[in-house]
C-alpha atoms as a PDB file:
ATOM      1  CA  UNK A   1      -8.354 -26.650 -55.553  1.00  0.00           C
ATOM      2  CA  UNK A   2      -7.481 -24.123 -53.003  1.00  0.00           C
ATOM      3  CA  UNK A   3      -3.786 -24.364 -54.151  1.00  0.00           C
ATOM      4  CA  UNK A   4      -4.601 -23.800 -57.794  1.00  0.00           C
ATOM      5  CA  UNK A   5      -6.068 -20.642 -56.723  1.00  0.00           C
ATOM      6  CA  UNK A   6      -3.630 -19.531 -54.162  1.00  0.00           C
ATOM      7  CA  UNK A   7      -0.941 -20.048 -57.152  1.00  0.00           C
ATOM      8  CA  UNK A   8      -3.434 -18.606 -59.951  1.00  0.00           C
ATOM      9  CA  UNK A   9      -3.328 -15.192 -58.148  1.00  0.00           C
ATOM     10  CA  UNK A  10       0.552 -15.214 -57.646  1.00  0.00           C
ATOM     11  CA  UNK A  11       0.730 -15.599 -60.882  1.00  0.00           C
ATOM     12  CA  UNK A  12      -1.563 -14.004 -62.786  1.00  0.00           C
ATOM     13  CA  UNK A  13      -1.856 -10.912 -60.311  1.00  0.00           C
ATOM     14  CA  UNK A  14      -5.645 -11.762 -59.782  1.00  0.00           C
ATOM     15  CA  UNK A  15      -8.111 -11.348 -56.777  1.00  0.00           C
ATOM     16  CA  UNK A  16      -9.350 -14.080 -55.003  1.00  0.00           C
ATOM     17  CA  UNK A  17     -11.956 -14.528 -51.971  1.00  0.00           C
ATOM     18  CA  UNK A  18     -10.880 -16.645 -49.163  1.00  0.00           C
ATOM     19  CA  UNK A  19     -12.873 -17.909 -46.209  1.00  0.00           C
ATOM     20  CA  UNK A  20     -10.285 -18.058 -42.967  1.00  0.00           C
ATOM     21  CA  UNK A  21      -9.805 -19.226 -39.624  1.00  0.00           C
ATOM     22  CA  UNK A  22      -7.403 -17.161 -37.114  1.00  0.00           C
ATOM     23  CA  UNK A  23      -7.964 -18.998 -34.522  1.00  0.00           C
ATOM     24  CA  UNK A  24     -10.901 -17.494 -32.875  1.00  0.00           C
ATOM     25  CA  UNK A  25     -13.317 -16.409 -35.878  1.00  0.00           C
ATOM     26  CA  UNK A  26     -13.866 -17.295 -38.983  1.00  0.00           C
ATOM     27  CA  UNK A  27     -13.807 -14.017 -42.004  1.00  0.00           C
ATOM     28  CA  UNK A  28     -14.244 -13.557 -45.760  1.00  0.00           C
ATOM     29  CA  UNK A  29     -11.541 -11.535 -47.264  1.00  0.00           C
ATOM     30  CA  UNK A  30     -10.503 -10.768 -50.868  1.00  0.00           C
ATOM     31  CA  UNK A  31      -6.599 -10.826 -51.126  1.00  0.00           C
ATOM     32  CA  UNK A  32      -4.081 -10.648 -54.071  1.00  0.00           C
ATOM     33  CA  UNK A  33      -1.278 -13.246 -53.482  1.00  0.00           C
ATOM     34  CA  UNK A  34       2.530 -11.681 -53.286  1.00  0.00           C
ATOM     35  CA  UNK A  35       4.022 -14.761 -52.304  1.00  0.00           C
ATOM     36  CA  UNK A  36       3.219 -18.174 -50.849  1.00  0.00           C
ATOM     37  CA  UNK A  37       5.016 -21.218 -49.389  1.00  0.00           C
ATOM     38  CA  UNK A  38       4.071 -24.478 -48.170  1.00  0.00           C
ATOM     39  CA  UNK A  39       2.967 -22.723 -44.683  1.00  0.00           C
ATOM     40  CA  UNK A  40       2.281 -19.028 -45.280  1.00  0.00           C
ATOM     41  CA  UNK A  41       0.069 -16.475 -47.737  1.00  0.00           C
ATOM     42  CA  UNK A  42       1.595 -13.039 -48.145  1.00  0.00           C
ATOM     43  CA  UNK A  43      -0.768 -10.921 -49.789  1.00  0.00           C
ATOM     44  CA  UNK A  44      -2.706  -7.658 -49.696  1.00  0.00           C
ATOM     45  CA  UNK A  45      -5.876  -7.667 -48.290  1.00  0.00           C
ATOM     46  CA  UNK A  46      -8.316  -5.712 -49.110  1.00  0.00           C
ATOM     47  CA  UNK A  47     -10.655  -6.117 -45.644  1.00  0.00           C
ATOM     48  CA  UNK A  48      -7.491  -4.620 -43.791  1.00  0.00           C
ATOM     49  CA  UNK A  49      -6.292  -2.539 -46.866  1.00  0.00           C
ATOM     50  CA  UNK A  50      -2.727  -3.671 -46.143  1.00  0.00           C
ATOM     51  CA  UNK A  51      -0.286  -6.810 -46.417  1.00  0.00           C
ATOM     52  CA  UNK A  52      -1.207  -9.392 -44.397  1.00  0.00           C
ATOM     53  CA  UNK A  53       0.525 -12.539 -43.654  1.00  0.00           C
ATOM     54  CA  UNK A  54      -2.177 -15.976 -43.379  1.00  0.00           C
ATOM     55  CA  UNK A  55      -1.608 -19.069 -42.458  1.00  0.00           C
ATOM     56  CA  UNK A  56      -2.249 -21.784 -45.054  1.00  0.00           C
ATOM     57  CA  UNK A  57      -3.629 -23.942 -42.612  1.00  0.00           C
ATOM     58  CA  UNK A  58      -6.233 -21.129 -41.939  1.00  0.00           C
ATOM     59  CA  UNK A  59      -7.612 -21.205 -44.894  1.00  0.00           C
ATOM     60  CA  UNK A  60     -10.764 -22.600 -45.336  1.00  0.00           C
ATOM     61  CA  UNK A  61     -11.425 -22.546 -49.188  1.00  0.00           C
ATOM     62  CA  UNK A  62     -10.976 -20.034 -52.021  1.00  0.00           C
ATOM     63  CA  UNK A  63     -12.423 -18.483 -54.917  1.00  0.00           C
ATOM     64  CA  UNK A  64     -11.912 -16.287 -57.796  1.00  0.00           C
ATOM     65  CA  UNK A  65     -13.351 -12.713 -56.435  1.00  0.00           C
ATOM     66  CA  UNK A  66     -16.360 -11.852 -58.741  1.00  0.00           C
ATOM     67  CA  UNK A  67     -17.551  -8.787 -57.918  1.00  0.00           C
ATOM     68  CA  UNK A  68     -21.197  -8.274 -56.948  1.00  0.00           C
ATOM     69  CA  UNK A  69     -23.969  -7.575 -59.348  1.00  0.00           C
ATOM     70  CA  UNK A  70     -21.492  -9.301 -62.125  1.00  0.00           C
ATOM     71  CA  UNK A  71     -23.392 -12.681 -64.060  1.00  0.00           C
ATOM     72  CA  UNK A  72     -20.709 -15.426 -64.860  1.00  0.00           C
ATOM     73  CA  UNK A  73     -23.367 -17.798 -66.021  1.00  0.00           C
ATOM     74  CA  UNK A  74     -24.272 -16.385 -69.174  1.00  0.00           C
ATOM     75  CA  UNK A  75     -22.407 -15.720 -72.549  1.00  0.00           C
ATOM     76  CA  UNK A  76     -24.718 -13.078 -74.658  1.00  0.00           C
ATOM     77  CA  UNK A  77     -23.748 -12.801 -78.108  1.00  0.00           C
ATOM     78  CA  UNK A  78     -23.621  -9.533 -80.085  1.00  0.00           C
ATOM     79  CA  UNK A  79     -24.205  -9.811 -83.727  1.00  0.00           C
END
């Protein structure tokens, strides 16, 4: 799953929240993909407000970012 979303934000120019591992602690970022390979993220982050480089095998999981205070659970329709 943590591909899909690595490649969903390439793609589709989206932000995503990912939990990762340098080495010596473990942070919460929200990044928008550049590029990716089989070893390496490129994307901006928005913790460091700058491109950052991560390792894939740093990363612990992803999300898609929701911002806080926003409800995904619930469709309300509007007649």
């Amino acid at each position: 799953m943590t591909d899909y979303i690595i490649a969903t934000s390439a793609v589709r120019n989206c932000i995503i929240t990912i939990v990762y591992f340098n080495g010596k602690k473990v942070t919460q970022r929200n990044i928008k993909v550049i590029e990716y390979d089989d070893n390496i993220v490129k994307a901006f982050c928005y913790l460091r407000n700058q491109v950052r480089y991560f390792k894939r095998s740093g990363i612990l999981s992803a999300a898609f970012y929701k911002p806080h205070g926003v409800k995904t659970d619930r469709i309300e329709h509007v007649s």
